[in-house]
PDB file of N, CA and C in Angstrom:
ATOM      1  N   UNK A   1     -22.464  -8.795   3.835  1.00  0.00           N
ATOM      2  CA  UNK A   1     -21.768  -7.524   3.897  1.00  0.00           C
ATOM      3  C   UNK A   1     -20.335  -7.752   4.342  1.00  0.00           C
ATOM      4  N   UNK A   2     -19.475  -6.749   3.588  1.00  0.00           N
ATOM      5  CA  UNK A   2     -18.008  -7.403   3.811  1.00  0.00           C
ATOM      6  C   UNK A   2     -17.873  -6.119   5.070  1.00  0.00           C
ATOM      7  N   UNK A   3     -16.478  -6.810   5.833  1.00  0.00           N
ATOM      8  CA  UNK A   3     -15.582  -6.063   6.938  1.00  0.00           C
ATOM      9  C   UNK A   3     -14.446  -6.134   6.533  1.00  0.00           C
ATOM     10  N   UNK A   4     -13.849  -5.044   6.922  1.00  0.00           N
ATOM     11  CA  UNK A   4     -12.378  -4.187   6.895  1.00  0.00           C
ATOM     12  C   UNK A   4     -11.516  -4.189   7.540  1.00  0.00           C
ATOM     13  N   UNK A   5     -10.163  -4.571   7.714  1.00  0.00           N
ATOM     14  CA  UNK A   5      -9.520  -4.280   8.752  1.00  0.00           C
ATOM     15  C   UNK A   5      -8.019  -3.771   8.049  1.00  0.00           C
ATOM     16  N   UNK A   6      -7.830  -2.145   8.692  1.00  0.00           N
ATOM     17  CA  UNK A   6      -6.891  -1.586   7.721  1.00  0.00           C
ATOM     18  C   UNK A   6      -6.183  -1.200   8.546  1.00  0.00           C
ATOM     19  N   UNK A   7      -4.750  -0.712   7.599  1.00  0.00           N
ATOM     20  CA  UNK A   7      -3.868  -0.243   8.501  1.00  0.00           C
ATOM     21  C   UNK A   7      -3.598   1.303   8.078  1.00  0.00           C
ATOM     22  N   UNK A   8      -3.544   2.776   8.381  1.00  0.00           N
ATOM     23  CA  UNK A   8      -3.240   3.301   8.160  1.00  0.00           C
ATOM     24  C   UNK A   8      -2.111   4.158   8.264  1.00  0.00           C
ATOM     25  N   UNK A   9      -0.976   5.287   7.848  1.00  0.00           N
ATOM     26  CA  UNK A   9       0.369   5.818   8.308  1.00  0.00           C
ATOM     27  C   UNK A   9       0.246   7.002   8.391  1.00  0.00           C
ATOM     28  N   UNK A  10       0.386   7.577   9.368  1.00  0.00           N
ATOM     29  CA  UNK A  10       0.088   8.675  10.090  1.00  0.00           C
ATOM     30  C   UNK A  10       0.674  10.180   9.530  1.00  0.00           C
ATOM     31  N   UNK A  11       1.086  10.894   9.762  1.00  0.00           N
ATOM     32  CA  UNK A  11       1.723  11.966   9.123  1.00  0.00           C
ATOM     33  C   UNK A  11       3.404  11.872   9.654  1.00  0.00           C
ATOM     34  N   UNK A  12       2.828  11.479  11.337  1.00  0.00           N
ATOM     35  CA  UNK A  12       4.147  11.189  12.285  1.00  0.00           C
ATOM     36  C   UNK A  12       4.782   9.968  12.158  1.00  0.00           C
ATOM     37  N   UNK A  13       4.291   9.210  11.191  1.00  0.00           N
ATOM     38  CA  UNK A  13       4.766   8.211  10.671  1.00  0.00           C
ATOM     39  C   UNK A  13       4.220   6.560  11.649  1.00  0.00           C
ATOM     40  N   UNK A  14       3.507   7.179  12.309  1.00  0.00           N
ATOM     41  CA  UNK A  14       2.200   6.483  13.474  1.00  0.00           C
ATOM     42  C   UNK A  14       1.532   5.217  12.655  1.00  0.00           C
ATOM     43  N   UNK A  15       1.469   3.824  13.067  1.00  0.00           N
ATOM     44  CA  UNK A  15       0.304   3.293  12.339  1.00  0.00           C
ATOM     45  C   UNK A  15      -0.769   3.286  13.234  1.00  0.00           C
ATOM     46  N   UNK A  16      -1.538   3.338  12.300  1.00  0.00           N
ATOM     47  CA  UNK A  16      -2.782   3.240  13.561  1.00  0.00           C
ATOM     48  C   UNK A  16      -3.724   1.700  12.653  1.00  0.00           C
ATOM     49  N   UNK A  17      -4.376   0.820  13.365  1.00  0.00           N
ATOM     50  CA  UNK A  17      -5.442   0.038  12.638  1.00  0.00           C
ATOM     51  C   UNK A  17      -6.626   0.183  13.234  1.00  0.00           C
ATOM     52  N   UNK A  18      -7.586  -0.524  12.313  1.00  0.00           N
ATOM     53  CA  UNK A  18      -8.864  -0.336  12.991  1.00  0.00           C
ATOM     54  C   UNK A  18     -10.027  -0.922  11.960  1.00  0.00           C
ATOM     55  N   UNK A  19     -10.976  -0.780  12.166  1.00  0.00           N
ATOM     56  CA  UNK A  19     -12.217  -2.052  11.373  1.00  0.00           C
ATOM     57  C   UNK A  19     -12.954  -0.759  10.855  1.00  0.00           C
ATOM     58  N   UNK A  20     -13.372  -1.518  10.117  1.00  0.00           N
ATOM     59  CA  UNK A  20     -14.910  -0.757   9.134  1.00  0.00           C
ATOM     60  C   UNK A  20     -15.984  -1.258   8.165  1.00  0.00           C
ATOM     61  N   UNK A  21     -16.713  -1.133   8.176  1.00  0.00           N
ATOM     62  CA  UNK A  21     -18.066  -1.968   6.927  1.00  0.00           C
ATOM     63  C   UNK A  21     -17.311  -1.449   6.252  1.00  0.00           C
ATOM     64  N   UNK A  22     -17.863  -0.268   5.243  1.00  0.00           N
ATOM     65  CA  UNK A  22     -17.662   0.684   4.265  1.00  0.00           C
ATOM     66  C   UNK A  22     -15.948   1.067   4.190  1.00  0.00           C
ATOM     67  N   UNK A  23     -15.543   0.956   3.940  1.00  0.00           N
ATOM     68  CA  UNK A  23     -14.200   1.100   3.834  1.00  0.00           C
ATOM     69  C   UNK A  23     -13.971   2.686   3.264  1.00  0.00           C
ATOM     70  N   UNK A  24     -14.373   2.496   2.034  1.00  0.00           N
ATOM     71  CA  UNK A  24     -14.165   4.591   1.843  1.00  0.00           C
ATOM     72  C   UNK A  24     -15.058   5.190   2.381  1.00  0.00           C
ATOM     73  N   UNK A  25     -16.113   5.357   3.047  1.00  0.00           N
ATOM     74  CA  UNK A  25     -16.943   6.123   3.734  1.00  0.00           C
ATOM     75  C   UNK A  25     -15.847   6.021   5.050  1.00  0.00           C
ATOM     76  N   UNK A  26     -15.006   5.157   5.861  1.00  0.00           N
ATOM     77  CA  UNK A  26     -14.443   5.511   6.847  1.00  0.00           C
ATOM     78  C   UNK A  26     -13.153   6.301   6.478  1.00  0.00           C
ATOM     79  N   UNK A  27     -12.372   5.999   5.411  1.00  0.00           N
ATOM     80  CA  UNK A  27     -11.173   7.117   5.156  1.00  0.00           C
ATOM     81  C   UNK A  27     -11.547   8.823   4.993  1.00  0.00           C
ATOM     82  N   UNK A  28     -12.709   8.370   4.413  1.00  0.00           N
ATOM     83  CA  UNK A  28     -13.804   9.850   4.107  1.00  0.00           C
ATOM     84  C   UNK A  28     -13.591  10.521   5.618  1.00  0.00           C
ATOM     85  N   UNK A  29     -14.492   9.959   6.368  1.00  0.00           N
ATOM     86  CA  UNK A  29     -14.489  10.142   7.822  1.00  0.00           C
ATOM     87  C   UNK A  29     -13.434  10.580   8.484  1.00  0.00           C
ATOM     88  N   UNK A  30     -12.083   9.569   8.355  1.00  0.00           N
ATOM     89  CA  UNK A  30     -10.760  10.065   9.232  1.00  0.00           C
ATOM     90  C   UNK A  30     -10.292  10.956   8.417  1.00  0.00           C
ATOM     91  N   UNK A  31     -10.172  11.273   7.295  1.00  0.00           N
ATOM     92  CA  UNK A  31      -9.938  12.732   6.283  1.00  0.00           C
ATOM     93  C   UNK A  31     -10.433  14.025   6.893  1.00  0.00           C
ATOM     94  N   UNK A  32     -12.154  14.145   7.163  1.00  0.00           N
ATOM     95  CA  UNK A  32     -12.404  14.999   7.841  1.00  0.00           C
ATOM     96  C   UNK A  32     -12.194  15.185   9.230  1.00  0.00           C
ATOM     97  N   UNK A  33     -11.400  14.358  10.247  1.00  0.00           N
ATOM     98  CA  UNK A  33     -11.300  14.387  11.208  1.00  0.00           C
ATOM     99  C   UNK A  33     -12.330  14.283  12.277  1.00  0.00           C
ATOM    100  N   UNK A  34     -13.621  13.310  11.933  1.00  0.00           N
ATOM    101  CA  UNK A  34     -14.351  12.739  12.503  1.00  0.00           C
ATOM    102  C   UNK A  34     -14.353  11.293  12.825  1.00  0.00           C
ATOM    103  N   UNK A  35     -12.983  10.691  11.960  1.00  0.00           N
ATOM    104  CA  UNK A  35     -12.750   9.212  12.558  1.00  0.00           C
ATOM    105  C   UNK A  35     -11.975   8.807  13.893  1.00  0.00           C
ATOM    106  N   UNK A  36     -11.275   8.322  14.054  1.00  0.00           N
ATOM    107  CA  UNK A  36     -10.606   8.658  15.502  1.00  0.00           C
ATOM    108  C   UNK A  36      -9.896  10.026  15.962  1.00  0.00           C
ATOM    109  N   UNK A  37      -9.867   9.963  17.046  1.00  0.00           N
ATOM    110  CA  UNK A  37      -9.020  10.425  17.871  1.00  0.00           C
ATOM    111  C   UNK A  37      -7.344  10.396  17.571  1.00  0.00           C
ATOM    112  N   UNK A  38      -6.999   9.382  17.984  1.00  0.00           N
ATOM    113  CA  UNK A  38      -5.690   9.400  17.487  1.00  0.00           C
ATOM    114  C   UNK A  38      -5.328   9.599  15.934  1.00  0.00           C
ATOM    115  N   UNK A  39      -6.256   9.348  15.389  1.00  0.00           N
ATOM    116  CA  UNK A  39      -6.227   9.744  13.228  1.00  0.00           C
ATOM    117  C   UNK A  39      -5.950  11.880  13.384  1.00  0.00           C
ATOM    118  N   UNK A  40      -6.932  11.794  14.161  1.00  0.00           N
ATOM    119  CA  UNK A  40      -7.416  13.176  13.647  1.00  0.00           C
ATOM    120  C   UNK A  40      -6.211  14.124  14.131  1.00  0.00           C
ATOM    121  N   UNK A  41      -5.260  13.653  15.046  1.00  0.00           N
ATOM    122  CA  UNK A  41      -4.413  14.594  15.561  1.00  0.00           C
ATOM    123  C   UNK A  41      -2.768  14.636  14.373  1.00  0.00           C
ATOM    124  N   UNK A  42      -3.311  13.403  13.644  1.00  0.00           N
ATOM    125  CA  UNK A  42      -1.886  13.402  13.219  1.00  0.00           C
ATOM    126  C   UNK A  42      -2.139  13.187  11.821  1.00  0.00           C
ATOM    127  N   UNK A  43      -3.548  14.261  11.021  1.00  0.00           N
ATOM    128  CA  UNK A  43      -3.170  13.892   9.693  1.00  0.00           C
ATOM    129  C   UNK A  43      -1.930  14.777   9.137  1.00  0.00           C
ATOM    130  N   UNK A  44      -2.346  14.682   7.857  1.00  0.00           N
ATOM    131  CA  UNK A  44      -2.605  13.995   6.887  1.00  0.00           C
ATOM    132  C   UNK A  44      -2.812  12.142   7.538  1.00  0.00           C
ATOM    133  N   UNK A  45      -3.276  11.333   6.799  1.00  0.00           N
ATOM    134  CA  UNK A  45      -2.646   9.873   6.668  1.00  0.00           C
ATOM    135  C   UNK A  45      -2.456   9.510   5.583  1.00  0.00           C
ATOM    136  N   UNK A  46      -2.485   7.799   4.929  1.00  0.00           N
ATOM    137  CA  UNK A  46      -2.246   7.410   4.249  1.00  0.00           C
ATOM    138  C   UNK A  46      -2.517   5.894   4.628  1.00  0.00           C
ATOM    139  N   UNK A  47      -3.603   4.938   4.019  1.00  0.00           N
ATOM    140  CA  UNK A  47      -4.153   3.545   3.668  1.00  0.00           C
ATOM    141  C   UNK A  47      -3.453   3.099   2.940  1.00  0.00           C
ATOM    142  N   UNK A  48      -2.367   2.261   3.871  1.00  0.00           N
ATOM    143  CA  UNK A  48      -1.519   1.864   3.762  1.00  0.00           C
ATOM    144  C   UNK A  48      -1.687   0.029   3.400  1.00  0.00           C
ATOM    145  N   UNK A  49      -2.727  -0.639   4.336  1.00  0.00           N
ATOM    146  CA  UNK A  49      -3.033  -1.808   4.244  1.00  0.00           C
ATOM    147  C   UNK A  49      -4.256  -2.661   4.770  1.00  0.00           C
ATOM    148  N   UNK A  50      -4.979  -3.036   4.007  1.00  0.00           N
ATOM    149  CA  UNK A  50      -6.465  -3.619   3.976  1.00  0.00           C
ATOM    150  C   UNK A  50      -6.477  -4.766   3.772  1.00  0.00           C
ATOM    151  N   UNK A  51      -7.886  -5.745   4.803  1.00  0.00           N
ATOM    152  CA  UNK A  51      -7.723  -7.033   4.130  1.00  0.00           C
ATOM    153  C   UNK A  51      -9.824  -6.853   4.585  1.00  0.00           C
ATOM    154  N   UNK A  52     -10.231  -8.011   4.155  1.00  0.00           N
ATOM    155  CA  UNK A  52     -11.690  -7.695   3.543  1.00  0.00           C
ATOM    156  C   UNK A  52     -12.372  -9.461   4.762  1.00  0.00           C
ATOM    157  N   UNK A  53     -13.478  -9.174   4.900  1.00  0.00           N
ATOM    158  CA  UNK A  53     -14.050 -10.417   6.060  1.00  0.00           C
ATOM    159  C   UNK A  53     -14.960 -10.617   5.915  1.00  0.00           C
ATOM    160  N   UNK A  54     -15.768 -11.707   5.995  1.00  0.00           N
ATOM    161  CA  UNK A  54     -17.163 -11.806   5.724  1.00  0.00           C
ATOM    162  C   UNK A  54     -18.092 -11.269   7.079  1.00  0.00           C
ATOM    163  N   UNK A  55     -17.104 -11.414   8.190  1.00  0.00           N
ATOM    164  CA  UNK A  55     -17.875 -11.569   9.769  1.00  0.00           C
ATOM    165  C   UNK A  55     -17.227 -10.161  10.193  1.00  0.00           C
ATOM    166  N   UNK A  56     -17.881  -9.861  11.303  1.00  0.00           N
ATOM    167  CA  UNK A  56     -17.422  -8.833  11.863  1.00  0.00           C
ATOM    168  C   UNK A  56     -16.573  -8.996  12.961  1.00  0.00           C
ATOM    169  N   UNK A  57     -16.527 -10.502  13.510  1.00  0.00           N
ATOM    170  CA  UNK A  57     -16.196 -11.028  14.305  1.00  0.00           C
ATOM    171  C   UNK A  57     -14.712 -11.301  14.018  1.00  0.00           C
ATOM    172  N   UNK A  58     -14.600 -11.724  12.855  1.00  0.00           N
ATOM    173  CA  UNK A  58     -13.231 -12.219  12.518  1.00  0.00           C
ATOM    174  C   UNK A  58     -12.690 -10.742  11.852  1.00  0.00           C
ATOM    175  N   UNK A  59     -13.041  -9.730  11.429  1.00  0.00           N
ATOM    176  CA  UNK A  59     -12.038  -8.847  11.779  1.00  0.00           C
ATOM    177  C   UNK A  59     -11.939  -8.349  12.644  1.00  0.00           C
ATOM    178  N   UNK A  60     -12.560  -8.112  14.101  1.00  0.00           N
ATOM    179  CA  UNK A  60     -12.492  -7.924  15.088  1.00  0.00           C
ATOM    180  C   UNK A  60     -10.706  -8.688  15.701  1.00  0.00           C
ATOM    181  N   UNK A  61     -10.781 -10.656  15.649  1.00  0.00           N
ATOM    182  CA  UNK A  61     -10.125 -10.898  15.590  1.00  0.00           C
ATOM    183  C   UNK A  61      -8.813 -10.034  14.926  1.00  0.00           C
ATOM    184  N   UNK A  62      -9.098 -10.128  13.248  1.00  0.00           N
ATOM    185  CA  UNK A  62      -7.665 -10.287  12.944  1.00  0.00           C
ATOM    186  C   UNK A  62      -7.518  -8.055  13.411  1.00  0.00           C
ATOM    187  N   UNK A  63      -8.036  -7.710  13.771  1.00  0.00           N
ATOM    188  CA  UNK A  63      -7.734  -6.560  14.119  1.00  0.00           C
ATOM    189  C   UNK A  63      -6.845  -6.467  15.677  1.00  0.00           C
ATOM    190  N   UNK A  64      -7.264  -7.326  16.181  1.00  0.00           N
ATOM    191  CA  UNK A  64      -6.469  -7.542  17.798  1.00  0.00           C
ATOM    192  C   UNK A  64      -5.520  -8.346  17.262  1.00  0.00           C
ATOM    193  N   UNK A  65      -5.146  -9.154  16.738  1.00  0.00           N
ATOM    194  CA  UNK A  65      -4.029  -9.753  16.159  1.00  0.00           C
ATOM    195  C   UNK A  65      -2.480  -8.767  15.895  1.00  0.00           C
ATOM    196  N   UNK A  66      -3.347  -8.212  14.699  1.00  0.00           N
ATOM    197  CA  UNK A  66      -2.171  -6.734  14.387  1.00  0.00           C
ATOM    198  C   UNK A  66      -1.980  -5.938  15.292  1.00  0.00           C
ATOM    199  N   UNK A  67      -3.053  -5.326  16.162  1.00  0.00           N
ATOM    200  CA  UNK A  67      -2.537  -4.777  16.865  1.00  0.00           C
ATOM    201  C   UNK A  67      -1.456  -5.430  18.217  1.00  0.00           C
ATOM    202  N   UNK A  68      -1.378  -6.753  18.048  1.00  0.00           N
ATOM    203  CA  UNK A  68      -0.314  -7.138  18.977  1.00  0.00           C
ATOM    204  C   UNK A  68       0.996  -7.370  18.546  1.00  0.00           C
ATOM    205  N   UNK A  69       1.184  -7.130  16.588  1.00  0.00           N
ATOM    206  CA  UNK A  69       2.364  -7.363  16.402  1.00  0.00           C
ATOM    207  C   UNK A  69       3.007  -6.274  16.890  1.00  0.00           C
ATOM    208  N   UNK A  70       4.168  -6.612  16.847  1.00  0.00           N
ATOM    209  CA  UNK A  70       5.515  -5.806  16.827  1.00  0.00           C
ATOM    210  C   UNK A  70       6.196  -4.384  15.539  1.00  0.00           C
ATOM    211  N   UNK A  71       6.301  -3.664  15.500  1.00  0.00           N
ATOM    212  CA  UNK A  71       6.473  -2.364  14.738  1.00  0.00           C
ATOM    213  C   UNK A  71       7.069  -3.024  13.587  1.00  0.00           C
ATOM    214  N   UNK A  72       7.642  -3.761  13.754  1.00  0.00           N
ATOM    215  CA  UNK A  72       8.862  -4.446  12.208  1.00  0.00           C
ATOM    216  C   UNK A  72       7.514  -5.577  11.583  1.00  0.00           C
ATOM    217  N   UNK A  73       6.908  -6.091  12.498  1.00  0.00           N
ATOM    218  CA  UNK A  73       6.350  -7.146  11.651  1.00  0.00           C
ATOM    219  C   UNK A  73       4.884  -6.348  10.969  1.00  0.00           C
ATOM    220  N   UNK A  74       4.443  -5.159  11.306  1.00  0.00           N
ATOM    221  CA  UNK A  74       3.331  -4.694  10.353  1.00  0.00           C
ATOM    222  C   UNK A  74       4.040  -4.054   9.276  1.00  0.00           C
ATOM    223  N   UNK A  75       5.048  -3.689   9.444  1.00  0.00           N
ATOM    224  CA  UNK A  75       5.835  -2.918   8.377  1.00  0.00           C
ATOM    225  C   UNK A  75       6.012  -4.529   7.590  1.00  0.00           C
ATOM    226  N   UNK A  76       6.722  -5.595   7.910  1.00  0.00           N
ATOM    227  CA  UNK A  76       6.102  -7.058   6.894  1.00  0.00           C
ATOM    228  C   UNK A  76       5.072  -7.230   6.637  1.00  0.00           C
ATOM    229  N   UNK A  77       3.912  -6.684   7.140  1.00  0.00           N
ATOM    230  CA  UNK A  77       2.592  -7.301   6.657  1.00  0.00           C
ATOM    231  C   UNK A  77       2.466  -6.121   5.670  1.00  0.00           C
ATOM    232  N   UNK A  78       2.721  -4.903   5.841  1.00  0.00           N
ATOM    233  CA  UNK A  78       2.201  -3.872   4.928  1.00  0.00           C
ATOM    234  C   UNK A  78       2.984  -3.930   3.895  1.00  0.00           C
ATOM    235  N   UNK A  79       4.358  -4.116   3.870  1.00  0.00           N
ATOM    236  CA  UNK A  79       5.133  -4.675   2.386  1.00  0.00           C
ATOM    237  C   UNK A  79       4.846  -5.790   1.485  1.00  0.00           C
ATOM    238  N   UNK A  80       4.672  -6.898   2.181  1.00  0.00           N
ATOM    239  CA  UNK A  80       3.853  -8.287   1.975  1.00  0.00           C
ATOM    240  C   UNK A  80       2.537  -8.172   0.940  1.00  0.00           C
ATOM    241  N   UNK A  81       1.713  -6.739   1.440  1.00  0.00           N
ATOM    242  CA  UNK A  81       0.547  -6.383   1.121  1.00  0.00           C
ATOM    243  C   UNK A  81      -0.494  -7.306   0.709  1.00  0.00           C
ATOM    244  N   UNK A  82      -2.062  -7.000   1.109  1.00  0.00           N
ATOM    245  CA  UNK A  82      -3.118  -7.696   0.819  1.00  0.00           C
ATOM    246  C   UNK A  82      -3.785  -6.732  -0.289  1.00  0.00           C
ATOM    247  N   UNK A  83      -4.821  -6.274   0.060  1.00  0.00           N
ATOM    248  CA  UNK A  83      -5.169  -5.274  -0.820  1.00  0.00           C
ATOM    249  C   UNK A  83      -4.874  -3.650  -0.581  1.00  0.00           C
ATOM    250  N   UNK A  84      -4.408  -3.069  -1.613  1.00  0.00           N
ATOM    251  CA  UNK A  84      -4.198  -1.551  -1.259  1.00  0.00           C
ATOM    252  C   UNK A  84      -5.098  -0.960  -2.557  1.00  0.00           C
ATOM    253  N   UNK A  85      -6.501  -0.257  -1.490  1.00  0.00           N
ATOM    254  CA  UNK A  85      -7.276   0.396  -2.537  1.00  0.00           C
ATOM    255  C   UNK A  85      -6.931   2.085  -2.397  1.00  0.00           C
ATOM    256  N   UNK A  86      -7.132   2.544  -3.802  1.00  0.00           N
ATOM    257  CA  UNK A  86      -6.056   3.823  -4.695  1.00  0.00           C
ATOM    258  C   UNK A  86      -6.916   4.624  -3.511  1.00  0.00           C
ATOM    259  N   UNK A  87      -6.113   5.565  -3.334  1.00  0.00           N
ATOM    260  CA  UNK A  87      -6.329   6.892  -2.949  1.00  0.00           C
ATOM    261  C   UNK A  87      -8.289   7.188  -2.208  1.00  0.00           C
ATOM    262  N   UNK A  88      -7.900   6.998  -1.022  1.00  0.00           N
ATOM    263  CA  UNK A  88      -9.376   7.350  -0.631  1.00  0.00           C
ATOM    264  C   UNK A  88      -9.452   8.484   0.026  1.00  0.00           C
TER     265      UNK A  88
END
């Protein structure tokens, strides 16, 4: 089973990241405002940037990773882009 680790852009222009099995069952989720907390206060959003894991462990990792870059360097990783799946 694959893992997720995405980045999404807020309405306030906020990124927020975070992990998931199912990848559109969780945009589903932060759409209705049952995914986070911080998602739900500032939609609309927008899935902005995804990368895919075999372990849950290692996106765990690369999820604490991003969240330690710096504001300019996810804006490089999200231009850079891995996978961006259409409209969820």
């Amino acid at each position: 089973m694959a893992f997720f680790v995405y980045i999404l852009r807020c309405r306030d222009g906020s990124l927020y990241t975070g992990i998931a099995r199912d990848l559109e069952k969780r945009m589903k989720k932060h759409s209705r405002g049952r995914g986070s907390r911080c998602v739900r206060s500032r939609l609309p959003f927008r899935l902005v940037y995804s990368e895919e894991f075999t372990t849950r462990s290692e996106s765990m990792r690369r999820e604490n990773q991003i969240k330690a870059l710096a504001r300019a360097e996810k804006a490089g990783l999200i231009s850079r882009g891995a996978l961006h799946p259409s409209d969820y």
